[in-house]
PDB file of N, CA and C in Angstrom:
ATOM      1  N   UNK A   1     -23.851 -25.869 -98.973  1.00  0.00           N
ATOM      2  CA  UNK A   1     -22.589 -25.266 -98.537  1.00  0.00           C
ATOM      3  C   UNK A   1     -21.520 -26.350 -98.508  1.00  0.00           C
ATOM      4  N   UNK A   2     -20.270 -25.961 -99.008  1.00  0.00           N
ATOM      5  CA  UNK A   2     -19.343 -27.203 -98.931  1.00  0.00           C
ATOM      6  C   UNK A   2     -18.118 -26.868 -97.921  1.00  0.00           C
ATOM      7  N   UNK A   3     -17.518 -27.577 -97.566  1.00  0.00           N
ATOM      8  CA  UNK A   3     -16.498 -27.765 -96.609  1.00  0.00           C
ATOM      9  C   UNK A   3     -15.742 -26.537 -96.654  1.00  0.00           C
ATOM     10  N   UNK A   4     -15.183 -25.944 -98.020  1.00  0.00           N
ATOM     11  CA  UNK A   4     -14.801 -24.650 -98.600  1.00  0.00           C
ATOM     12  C   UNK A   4     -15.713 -23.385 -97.617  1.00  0.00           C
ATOM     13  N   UNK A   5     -16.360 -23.894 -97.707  1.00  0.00           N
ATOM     14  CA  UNK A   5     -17.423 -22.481 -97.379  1.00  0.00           C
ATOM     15  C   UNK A   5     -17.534 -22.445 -95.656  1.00  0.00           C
ATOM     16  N   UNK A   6     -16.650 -22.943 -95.290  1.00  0.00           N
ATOM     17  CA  UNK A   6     -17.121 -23.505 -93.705  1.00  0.00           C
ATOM     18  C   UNK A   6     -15.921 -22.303 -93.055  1.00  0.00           C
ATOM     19  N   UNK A   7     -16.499 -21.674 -92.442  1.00  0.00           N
ATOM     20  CA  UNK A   7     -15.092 -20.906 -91.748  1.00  0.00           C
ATOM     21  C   UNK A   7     -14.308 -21.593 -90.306  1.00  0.00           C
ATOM     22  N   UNK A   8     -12.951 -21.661 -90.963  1.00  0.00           N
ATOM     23  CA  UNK A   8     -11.967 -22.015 -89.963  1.00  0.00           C
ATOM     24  C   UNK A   8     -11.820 -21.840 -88.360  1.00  0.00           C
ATOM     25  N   UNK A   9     -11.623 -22.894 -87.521  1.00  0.00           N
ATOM     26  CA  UNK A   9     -11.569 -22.637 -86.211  1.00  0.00           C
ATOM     27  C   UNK A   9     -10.667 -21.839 -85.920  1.00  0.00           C
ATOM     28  N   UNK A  10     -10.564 -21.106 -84.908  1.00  0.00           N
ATOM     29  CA  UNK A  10      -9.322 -20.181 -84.387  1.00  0.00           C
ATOM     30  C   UNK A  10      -8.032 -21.302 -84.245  1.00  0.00           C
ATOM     31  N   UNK A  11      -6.568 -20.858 -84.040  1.00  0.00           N
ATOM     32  CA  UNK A  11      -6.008 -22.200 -83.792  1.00  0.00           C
ATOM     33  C   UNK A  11      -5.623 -21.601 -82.613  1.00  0.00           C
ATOM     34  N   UNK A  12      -5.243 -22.872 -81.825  1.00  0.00           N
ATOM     35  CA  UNK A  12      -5.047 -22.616 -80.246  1.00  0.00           C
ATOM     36  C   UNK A  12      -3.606 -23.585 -80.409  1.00  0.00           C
ATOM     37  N   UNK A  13      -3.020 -23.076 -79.258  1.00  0.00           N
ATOM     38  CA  UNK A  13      -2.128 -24.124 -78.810  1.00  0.00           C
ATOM     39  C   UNK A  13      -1.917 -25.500 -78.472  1.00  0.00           C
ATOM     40  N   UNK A  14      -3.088 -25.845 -78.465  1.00  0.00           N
ATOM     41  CA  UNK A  14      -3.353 -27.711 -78.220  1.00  0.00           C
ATOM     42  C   UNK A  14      -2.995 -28.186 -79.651  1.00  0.00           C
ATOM     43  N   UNK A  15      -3.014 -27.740 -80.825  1.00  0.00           N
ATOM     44  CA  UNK A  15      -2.386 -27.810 -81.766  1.00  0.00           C
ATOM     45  C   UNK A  15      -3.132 -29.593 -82.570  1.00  0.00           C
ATOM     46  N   UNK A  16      -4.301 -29.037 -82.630  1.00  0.00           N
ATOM     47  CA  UNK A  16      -4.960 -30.467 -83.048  1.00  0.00           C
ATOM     48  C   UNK A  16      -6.508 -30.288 -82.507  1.00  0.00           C
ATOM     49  N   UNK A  17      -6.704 -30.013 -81.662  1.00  0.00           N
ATOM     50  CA  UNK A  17      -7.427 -29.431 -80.726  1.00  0.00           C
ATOM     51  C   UNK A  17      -8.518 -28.497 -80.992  1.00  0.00           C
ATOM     52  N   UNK A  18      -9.283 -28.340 -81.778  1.00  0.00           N
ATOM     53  CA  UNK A  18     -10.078 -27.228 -81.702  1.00  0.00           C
ATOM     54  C   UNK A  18     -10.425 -26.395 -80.663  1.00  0.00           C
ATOM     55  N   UNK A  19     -10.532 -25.187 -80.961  1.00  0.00           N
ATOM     56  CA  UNK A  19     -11.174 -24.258 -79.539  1.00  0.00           C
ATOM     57  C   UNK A  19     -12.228 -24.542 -79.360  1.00  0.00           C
ATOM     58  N   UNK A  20     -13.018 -24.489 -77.993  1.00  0.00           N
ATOM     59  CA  UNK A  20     -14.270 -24.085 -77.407  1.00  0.00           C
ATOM     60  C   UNK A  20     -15.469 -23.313 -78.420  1.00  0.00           C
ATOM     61  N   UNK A  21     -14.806 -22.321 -78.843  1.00  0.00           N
ATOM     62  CA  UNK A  21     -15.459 -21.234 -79.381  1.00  0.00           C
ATOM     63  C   UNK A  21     -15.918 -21.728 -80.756  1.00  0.00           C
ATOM     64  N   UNK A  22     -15.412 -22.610 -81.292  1.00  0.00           N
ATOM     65  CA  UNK A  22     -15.493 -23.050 -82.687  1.00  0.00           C
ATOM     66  C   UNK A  22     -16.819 -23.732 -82.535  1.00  0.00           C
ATOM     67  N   UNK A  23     -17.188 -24.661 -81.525  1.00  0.00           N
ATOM     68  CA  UNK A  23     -18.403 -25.247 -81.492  1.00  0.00           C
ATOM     69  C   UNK A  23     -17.903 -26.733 -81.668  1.00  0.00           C
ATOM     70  N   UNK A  24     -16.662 -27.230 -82.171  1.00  0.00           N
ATOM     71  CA  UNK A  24     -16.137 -27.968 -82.571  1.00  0.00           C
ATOM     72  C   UNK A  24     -15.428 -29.000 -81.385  1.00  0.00           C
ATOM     73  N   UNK A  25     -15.381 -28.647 -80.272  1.00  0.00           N
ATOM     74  CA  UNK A  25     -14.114 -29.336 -79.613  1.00  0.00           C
ATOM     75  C   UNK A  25     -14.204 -30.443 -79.311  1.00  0.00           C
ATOM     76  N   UNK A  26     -12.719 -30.976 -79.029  1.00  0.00           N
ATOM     77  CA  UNK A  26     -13.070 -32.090 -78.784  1.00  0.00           C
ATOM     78  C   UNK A  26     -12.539 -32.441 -77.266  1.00  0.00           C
ATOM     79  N   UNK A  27     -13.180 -32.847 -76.639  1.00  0.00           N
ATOM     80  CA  UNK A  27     -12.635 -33.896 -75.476  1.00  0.00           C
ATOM     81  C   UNK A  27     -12.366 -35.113 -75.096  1.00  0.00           C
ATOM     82  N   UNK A  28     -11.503 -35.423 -74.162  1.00  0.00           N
ATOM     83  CA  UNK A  28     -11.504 -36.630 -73.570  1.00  0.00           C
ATOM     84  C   UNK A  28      -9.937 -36.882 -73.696  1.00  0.00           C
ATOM     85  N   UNK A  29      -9.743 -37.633 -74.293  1.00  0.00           N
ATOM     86  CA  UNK A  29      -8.145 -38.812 -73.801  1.00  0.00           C
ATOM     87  C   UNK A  29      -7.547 -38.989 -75.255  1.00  0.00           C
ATOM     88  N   UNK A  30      -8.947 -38.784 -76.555  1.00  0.00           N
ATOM     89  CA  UNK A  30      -8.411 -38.938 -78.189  1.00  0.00           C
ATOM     90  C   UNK A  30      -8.019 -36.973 -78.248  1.00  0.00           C
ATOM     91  N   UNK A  31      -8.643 -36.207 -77.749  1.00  0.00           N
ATOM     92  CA  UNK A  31      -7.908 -34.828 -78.254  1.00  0.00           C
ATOM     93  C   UNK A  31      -6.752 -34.690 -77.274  1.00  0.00           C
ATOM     94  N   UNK A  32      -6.595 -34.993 -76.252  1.00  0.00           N
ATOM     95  CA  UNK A  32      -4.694 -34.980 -75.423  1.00  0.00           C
ATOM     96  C   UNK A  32      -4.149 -35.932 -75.676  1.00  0.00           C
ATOM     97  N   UNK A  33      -4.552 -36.976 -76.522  1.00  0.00           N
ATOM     98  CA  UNK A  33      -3.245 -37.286 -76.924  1.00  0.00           C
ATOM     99  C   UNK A  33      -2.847 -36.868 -78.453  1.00  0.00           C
ATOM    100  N   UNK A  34      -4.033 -36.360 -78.945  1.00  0.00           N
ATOM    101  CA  UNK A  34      -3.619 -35.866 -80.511  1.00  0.00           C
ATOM    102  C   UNK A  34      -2.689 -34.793 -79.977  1.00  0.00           C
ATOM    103  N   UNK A  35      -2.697 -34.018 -78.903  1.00  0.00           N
ATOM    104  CA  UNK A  35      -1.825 -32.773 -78.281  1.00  0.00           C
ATOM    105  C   UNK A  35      -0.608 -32.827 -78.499  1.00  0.00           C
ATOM    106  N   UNK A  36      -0.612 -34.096 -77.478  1.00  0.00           N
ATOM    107  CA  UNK A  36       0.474 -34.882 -77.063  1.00  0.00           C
ATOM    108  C   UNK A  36       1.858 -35.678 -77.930  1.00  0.00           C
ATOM    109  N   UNK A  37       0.992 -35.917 -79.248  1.00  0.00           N
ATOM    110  CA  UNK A  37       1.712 -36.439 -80.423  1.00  0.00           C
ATOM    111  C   UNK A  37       2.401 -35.289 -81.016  1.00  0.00           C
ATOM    112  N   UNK A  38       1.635 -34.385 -81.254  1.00  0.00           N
ATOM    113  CA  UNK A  38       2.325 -33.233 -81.773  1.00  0.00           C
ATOM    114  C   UNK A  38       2.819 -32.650 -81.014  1.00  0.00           C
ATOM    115  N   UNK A  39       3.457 -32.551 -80.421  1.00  0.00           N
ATOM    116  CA  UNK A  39       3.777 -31.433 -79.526  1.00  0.00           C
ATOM    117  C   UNK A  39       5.515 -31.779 -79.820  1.00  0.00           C
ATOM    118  N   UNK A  40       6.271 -32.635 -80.391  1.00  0.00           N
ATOM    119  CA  UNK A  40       7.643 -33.387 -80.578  1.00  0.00           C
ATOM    120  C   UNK A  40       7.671 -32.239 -81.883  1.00  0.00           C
ATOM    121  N   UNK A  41       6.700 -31.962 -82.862  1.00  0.00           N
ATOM    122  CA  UNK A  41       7.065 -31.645 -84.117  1.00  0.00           C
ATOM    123  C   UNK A  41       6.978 -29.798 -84.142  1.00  0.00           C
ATOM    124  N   UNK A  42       6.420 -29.418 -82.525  1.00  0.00           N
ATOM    125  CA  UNK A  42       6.108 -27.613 -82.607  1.00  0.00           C
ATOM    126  C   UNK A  42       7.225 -26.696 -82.864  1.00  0.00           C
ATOM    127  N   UNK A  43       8.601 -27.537 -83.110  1.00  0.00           N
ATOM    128  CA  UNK A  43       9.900 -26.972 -83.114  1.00  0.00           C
ATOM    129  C   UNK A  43      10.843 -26.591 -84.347  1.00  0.00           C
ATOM    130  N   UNK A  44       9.821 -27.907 -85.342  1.00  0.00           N
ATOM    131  CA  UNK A  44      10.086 -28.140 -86.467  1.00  0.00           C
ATOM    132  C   UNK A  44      10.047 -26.917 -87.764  1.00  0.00           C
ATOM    133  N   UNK A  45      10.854 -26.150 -88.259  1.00  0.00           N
ATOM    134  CA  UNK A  45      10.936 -25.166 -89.017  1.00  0.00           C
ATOM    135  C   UNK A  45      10.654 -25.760 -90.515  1.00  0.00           C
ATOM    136  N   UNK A  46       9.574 -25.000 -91.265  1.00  0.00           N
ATOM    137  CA  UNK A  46       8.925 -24.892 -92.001  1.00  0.00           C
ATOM    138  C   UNK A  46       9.022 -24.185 -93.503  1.00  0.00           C
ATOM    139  N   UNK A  47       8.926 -23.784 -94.830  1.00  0.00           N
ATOM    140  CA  UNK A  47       8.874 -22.908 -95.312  1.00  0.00           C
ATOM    141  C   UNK A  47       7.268 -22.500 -95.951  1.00  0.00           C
ATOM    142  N   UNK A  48       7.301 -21.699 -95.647  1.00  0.00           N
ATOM    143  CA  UNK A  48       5.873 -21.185 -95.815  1.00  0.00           C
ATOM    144  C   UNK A  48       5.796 -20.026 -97.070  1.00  0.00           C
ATOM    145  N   UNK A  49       5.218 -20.617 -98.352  1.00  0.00           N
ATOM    146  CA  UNK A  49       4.875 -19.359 -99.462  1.00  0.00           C
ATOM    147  C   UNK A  49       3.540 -19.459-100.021  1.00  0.00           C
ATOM    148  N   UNK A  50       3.279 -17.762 -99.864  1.00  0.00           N
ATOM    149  CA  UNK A  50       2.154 -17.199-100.317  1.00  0.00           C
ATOM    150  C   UNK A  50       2.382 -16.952-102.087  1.00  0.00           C
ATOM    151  N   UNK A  51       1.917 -17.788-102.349  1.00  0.00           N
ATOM    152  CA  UNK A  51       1.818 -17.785-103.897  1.00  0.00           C
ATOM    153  C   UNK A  51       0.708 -16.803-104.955  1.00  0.00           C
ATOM    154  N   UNK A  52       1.402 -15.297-105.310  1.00  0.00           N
ATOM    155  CA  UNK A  52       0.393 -14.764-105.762  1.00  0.00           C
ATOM    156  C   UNK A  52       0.159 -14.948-107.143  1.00  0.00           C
ATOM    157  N   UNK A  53       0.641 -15.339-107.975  1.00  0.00           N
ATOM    158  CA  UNK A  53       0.857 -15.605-108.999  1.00  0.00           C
ATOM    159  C   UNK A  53       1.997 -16.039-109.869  1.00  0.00           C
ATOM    160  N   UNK A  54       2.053 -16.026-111.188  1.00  0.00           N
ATOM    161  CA  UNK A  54       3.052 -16.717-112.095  1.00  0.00           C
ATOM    162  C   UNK A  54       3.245 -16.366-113.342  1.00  0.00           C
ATOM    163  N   UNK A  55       4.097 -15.684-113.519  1.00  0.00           N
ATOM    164  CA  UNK A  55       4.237 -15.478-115.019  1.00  0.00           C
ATOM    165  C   UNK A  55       5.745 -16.355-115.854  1.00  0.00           C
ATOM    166  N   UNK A  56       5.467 -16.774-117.163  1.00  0.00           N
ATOM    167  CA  UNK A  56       6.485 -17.709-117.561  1.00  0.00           C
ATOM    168  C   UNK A  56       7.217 -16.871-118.727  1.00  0.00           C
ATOM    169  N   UNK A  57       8.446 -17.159-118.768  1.00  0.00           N
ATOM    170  CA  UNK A  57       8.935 -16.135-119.927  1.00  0.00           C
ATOM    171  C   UNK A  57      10.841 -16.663-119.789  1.00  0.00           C
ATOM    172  N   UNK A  58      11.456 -16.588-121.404  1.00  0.00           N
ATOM    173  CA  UNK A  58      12.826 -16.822-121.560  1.00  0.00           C
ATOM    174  C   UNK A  58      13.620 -16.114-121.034  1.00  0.00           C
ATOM    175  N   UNK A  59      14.451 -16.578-120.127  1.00  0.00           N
ATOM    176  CA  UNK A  59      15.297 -16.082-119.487  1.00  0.00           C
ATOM    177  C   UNK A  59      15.941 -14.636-120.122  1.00  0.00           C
ATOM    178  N   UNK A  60      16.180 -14.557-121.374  1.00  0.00           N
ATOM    179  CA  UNK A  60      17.130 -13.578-121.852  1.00  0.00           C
ATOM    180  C   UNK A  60      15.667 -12.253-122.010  1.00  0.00           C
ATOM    181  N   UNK A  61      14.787 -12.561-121.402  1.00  0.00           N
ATOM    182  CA  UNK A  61      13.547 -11.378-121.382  1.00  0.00           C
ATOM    183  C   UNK A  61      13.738 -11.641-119.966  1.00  0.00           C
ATOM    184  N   UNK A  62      14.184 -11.972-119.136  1.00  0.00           N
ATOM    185  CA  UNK A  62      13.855 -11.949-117.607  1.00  0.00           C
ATOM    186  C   UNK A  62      15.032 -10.952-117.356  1.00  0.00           C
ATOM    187  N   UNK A  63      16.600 -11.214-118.090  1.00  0.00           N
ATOM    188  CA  UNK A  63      17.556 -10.598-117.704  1.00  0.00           C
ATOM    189  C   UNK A  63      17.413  -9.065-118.527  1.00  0.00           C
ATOM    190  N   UNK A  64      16.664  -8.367-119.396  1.00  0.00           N
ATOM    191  CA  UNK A  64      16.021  -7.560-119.846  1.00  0.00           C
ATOM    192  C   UNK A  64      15.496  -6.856-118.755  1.00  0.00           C
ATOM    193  N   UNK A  65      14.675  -7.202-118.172  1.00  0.00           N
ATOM    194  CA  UNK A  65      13.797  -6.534-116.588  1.00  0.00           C
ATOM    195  C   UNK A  65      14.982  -5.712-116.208  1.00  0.00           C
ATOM    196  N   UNK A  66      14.237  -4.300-116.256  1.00  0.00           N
ATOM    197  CA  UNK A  66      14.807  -3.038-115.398  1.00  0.00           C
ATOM    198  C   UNK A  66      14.099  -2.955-114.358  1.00  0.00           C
ATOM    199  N   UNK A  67      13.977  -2.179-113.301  1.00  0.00           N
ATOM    200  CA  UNK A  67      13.869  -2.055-111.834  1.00  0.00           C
ATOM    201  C   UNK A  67      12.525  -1.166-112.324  1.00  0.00           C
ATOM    202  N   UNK A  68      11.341  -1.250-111.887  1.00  0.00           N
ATOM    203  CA  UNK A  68      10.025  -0.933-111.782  1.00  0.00           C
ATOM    204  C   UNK A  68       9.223  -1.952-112.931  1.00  0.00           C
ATOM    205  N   UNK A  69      10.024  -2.500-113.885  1.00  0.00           N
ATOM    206  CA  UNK A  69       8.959  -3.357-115.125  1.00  0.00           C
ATOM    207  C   UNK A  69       7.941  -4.095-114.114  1.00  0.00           C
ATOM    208  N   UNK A  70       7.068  -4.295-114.721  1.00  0.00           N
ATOM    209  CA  UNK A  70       5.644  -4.996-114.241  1.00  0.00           C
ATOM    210  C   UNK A  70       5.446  -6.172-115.195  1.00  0.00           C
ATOM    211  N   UNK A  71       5.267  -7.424-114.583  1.00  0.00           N
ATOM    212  CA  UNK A  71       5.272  -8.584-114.905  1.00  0.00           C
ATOM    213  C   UNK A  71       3.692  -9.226-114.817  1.00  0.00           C
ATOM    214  N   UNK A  72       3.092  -9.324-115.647  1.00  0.00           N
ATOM    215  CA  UNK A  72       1.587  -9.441-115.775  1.00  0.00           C
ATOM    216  C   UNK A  72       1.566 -10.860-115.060  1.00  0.00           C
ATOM    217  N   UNK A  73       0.471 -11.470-114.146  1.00  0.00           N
ATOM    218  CA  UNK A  73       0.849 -12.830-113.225  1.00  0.00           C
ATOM    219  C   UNK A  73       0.000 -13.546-113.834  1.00  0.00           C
ATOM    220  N   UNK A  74      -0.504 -14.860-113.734  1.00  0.00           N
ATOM    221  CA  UNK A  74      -1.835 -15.135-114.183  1.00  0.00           C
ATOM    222  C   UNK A  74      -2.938 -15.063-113.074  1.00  0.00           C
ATOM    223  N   UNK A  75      -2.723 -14.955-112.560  1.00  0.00           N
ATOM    224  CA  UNK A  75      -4.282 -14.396-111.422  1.00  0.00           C
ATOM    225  C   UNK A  75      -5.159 -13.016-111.797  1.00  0.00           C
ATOM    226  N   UNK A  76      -6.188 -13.182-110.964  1.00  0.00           N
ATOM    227  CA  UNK A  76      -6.459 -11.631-111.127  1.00  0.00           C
ATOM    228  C   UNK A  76      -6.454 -11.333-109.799  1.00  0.00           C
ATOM    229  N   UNK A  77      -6.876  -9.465-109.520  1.00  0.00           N
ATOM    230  CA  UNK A  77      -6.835  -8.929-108.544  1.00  0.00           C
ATOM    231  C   UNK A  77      -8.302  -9.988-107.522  1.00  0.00           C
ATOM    232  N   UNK A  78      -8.315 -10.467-106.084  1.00  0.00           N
ATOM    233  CA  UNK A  78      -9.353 -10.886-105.567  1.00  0.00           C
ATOM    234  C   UNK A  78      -9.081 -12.169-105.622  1.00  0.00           C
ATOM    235  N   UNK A  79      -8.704 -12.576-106.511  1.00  0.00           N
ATOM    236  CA  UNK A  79      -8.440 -14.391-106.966  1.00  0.00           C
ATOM    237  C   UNK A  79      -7.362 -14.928-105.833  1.00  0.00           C
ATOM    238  N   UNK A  80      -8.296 -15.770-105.249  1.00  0.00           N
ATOM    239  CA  UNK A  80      -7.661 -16.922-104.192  1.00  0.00           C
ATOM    240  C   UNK A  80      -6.048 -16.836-104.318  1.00  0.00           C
ATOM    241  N   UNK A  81      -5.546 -16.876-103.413  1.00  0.00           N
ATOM    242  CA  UNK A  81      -3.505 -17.682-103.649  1.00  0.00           C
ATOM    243  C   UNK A  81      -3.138 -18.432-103.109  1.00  0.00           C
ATOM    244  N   UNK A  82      -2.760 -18.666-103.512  1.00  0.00           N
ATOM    245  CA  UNK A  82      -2.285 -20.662-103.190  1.00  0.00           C
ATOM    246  C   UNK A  82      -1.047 -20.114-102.222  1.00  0.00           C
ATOM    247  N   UNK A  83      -1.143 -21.092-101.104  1.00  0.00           N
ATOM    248  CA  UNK A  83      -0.161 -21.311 -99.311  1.00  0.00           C
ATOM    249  C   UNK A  83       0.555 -22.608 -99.552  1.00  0.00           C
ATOM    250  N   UNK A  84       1.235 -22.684 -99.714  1.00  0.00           N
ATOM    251  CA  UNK A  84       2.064 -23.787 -99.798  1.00  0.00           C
ATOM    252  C   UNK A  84       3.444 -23.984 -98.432  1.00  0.00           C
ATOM    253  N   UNK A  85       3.598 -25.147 -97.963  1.00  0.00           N
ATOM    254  CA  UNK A  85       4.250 -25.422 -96.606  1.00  0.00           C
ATOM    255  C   UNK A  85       5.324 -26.587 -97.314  1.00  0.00           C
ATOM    256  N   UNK A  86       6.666 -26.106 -97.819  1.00  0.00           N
ATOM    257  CA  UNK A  86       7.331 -27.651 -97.759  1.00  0.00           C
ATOM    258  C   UNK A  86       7.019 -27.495 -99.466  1.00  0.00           C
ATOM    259  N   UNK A  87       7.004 -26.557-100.333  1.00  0.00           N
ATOM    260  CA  UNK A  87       6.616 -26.361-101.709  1.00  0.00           C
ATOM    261  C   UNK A  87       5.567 -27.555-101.822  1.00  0.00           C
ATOM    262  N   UNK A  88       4.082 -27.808-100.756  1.00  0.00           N
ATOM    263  CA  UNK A  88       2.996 -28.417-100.940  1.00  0.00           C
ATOM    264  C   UNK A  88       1.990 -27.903-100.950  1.00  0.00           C
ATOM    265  N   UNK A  89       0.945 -27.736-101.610  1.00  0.00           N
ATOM    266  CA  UNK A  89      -0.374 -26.651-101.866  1.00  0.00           C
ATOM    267  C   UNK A  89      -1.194 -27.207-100.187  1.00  0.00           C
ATOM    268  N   UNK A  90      -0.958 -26.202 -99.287  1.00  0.00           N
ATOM    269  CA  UNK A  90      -1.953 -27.092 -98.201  1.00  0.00           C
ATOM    270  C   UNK A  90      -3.263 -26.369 -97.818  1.00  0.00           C
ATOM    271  N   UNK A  91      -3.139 -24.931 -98.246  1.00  0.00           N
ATOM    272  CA  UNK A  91      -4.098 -24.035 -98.657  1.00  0.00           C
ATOM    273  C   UNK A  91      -4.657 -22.839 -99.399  1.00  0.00           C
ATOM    274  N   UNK A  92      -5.872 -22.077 -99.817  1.00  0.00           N
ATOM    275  CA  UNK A  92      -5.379 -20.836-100.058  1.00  0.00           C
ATOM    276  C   UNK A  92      -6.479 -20.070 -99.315  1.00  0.00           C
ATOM    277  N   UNK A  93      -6.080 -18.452 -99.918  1.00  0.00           N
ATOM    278  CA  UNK A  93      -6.424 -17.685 -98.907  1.00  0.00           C
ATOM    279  C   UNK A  93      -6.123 -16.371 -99.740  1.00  0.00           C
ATOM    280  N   UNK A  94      -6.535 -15.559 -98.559  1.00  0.00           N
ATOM    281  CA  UNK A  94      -6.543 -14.007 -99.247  1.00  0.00           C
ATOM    282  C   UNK A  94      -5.354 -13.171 -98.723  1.00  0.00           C
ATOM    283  N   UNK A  95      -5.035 -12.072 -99.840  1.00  0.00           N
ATOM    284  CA  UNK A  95      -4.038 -10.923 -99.016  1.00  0.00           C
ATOM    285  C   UNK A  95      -4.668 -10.129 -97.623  1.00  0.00           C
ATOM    286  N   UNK A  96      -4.430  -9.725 -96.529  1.00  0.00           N
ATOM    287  CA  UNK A  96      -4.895  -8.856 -95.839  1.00  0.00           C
ATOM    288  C   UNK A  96      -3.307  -7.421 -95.552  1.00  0.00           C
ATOM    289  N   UNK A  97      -4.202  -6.945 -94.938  1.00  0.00           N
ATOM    290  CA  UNK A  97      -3.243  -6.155 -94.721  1.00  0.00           C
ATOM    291  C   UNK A  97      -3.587  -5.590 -92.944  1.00  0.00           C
ATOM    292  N   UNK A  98      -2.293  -5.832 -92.130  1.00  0.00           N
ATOM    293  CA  UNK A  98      -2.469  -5.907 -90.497  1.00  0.00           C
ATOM    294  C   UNK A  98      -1.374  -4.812 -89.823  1.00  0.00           C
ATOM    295  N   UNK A  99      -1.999  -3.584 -90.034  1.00  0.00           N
ATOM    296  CA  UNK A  99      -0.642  -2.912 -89.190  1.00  0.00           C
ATOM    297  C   UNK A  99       0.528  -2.358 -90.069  1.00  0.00           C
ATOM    298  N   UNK A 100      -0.364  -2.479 -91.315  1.00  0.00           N
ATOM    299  CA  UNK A 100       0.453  -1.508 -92.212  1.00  0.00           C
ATOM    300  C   UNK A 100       1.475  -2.360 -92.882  1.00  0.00           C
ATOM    301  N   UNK A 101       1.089  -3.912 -92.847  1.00  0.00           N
ATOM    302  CA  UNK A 101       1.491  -5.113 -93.297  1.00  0.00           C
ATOM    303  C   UNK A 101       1.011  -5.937 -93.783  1.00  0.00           C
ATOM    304  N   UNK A 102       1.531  -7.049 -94.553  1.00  0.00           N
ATOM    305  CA  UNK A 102       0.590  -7.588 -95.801  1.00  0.00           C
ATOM    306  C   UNK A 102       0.873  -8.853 -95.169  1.00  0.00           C
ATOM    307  N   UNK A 103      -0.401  -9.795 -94.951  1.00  0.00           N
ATOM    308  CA  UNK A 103      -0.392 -11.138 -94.728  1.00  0.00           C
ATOM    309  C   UNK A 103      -1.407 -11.994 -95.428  1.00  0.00           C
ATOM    310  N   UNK A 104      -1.766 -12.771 -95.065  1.00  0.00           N
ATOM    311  CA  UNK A 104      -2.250 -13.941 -95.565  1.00  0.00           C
ATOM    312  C   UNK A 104      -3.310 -14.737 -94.556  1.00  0.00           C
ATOM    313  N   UNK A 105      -4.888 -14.499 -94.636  1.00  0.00           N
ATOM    314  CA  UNK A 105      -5.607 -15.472 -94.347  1.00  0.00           C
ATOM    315  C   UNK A 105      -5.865 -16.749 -94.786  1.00  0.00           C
ATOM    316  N   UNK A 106      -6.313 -17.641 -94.612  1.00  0.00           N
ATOM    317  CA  UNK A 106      -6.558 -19.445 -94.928  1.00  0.00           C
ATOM    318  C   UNK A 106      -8.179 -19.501 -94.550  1.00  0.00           C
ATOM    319  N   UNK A 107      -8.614 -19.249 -96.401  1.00  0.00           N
ATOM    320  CA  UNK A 107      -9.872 -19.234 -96.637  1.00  0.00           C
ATOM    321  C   UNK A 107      -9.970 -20.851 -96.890  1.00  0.00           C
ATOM    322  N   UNK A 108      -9.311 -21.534 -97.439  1.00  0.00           N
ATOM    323  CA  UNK A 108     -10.237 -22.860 -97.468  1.00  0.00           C
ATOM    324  C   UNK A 108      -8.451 -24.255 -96.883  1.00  0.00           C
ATOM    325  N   UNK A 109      -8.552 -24.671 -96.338  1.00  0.00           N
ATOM    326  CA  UNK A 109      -7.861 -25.713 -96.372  1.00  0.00           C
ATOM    327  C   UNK A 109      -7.738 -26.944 -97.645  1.00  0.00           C
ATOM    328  N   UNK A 110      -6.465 -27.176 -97.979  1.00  0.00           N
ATOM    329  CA  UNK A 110      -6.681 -28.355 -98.903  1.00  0.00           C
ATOM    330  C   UNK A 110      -6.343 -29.877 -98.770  1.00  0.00           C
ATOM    331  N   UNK A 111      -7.019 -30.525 -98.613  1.00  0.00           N
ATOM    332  CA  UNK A 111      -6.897 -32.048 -98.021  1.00  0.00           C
ATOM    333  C   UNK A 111      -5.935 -33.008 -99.331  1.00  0.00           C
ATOM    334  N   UNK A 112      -4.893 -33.347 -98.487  1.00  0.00           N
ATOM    335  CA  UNK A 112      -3.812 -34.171 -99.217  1.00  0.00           C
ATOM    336  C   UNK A 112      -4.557 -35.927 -99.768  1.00  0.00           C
ATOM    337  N   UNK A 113      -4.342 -35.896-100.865  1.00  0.00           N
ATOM    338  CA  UNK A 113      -4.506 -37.127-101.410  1.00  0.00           C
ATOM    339  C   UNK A 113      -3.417 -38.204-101.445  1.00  0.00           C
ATOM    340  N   UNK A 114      -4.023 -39.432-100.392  1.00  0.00           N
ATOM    341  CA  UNK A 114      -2.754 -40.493 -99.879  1.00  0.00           C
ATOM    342  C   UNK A 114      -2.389 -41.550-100.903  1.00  0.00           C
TER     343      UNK A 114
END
């Protein structure tokens, strides 16, 4: 099983912090102050896109598009979509649908290369 395959902790408000419930937590003086560090940046506004796909094509066929045309993406139906924060791939995940609304779970996290 790889890291991919590992399901995500709930996120809590300690914001660094794993929950209890995860099996994961951490204590002591290194998880409040990981809290503690972040807690300057919880204010900080974000852009967040669910990337379902992509299709590429010359503009003078884009300005062509009438109102219902269907634009073939390269994904398929089921296929992972890329979450991007800050136009940076930081995860992907699946469509859900919550309340008669379409969102976005975070099936695998993606670890930034420094």
């Amino acid at each position: 099983m790889s890291n991919a395959d590992l399901p995500l902790p709930p996120l809590t408000a300690d914001a660094g912090v794993l929950s209890p419930s995860s099996g994961h937590h951490r204590s002591g003086p290194v998880a409040n102050k990981m809290a503690e560090d972040l807690e300057q940046v919880f204010d900080v506004p974000v852009t967040v896109a669910a990337i379902l796909g992509s299709h590429r094509m010359p503009i003078g066929d884009m300005l062509k598009l009438q109102p219902g045309a269907v634009l073939e993406l390269d994904r398929r139906v089921g296929e992972a979509i890329d979450i991007l924060v800050n136009d940076r791939l930081v995860a992907r995940g699946e469509v859900v649908i919550v309340e008669d609304k379409l969102g976005v779970t975070m099936t695998e996290i993606i670890k930034a290369e420094r």
